[in-house]
C-alpha atoms as a PDB file:
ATOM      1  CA  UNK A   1     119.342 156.235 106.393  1.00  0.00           C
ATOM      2  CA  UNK A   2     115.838 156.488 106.823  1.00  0.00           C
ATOM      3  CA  UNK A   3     115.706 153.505 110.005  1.00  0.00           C
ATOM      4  CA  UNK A   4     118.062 155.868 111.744  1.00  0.00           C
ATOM      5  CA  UNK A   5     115.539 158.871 111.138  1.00  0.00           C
ATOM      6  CA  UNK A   6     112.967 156.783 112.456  1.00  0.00           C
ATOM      7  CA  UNK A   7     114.696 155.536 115.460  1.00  0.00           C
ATOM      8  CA  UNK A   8     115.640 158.885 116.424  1.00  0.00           C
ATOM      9  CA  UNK A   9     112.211 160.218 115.739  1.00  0.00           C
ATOM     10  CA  UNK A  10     110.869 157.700 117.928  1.00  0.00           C
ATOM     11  CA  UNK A  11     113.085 158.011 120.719  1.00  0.00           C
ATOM     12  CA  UNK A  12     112.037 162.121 120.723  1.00  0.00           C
ATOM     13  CA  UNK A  13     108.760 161.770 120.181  1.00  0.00           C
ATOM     14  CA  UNK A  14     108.591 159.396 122.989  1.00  0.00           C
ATOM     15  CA  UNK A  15     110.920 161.880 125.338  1.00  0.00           C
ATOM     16  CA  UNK A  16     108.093 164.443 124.576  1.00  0.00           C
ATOM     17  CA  UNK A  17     104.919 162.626 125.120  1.00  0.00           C
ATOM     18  CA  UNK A  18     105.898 160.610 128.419  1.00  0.00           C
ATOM     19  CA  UNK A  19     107.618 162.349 131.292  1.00  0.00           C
ATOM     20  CA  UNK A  20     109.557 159.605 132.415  1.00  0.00           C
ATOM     21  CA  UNK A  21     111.592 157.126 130.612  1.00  0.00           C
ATOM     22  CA  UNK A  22     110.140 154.365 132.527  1.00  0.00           C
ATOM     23  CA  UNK A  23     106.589 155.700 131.280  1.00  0.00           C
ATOM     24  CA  UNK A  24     107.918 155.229 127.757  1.00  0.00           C
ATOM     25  CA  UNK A  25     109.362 151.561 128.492  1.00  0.00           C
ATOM     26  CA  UNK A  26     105.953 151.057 129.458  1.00  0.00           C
ATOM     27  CA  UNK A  27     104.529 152.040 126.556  1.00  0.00           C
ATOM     28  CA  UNK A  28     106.868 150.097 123.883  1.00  0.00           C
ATOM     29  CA  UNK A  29     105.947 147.014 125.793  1.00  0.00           C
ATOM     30  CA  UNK A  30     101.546 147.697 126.150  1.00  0.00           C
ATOM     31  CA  UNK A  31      99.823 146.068 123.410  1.00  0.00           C
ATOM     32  CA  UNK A  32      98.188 148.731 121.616  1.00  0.00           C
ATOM     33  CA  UNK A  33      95.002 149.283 119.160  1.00  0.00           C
ATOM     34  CA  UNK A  34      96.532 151.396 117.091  1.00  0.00           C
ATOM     35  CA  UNK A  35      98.700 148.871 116.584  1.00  0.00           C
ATOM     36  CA  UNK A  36      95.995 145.784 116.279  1.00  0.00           C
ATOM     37  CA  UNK A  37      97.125 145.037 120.163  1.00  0.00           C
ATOM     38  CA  UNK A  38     100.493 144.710 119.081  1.00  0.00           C
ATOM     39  CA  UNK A  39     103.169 146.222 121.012  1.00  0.00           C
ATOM     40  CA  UNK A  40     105.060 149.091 119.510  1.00  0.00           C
ATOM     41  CA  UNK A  41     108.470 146.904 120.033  1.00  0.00           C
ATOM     42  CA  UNK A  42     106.577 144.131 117.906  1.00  0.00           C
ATOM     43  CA  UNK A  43     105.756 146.384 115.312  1.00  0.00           C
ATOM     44  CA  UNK A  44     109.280 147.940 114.778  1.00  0.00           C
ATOM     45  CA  UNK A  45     110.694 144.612 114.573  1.00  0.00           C
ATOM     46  CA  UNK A  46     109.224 144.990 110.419  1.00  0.00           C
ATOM     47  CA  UNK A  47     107.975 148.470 110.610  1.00  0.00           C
ATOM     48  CA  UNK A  48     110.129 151.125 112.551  1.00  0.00           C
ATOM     49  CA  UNK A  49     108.302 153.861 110.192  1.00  0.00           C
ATOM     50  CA  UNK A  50     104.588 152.887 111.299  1.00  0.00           C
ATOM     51  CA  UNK A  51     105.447 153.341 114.571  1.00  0.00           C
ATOM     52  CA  UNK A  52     107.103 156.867 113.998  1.00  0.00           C
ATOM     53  CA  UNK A  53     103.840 158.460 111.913  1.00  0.00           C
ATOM     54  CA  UNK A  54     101.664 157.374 114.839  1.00  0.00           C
ATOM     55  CA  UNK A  55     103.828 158.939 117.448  1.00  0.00           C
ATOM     56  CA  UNK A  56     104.494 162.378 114.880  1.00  0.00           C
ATOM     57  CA  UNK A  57     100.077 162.584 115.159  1.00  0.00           C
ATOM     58  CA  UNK A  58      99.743 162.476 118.877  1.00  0.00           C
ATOM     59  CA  UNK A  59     102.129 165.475 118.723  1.00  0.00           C
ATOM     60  CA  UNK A  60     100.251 167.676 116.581  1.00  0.00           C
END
């Protein structure tokens, strides 16, 4: 129960913080630093919950 939590709390947190959905697409494929310049798609392939918490603290 908690992946689905996290997948929806992605997908909203991403519908807040880009305008477009193609902005998000872009951004689940960029390597990132947060991420060690992995791409947020790479690291929700193990860890869908890492992903979430760093998308919850750009929101606040």
């Amino acid at each position: 129960m908690e992946r689905v939590s996290d997948v929806f709390g992605i997908y909203k947190n991403l519908r807040i913080i880009f305008p477009t959905e193609q902005q998000a697409n872009e951004w689940v494929k960029k390597p990132n630093k947060a991420f060690g310049n992995w791409t947020a798609i790479e690291v929700m392939v193990d860890d869908l919950s890492t992903v979430r918490r760093y998308l919850d603290s750009q929101l606040v």
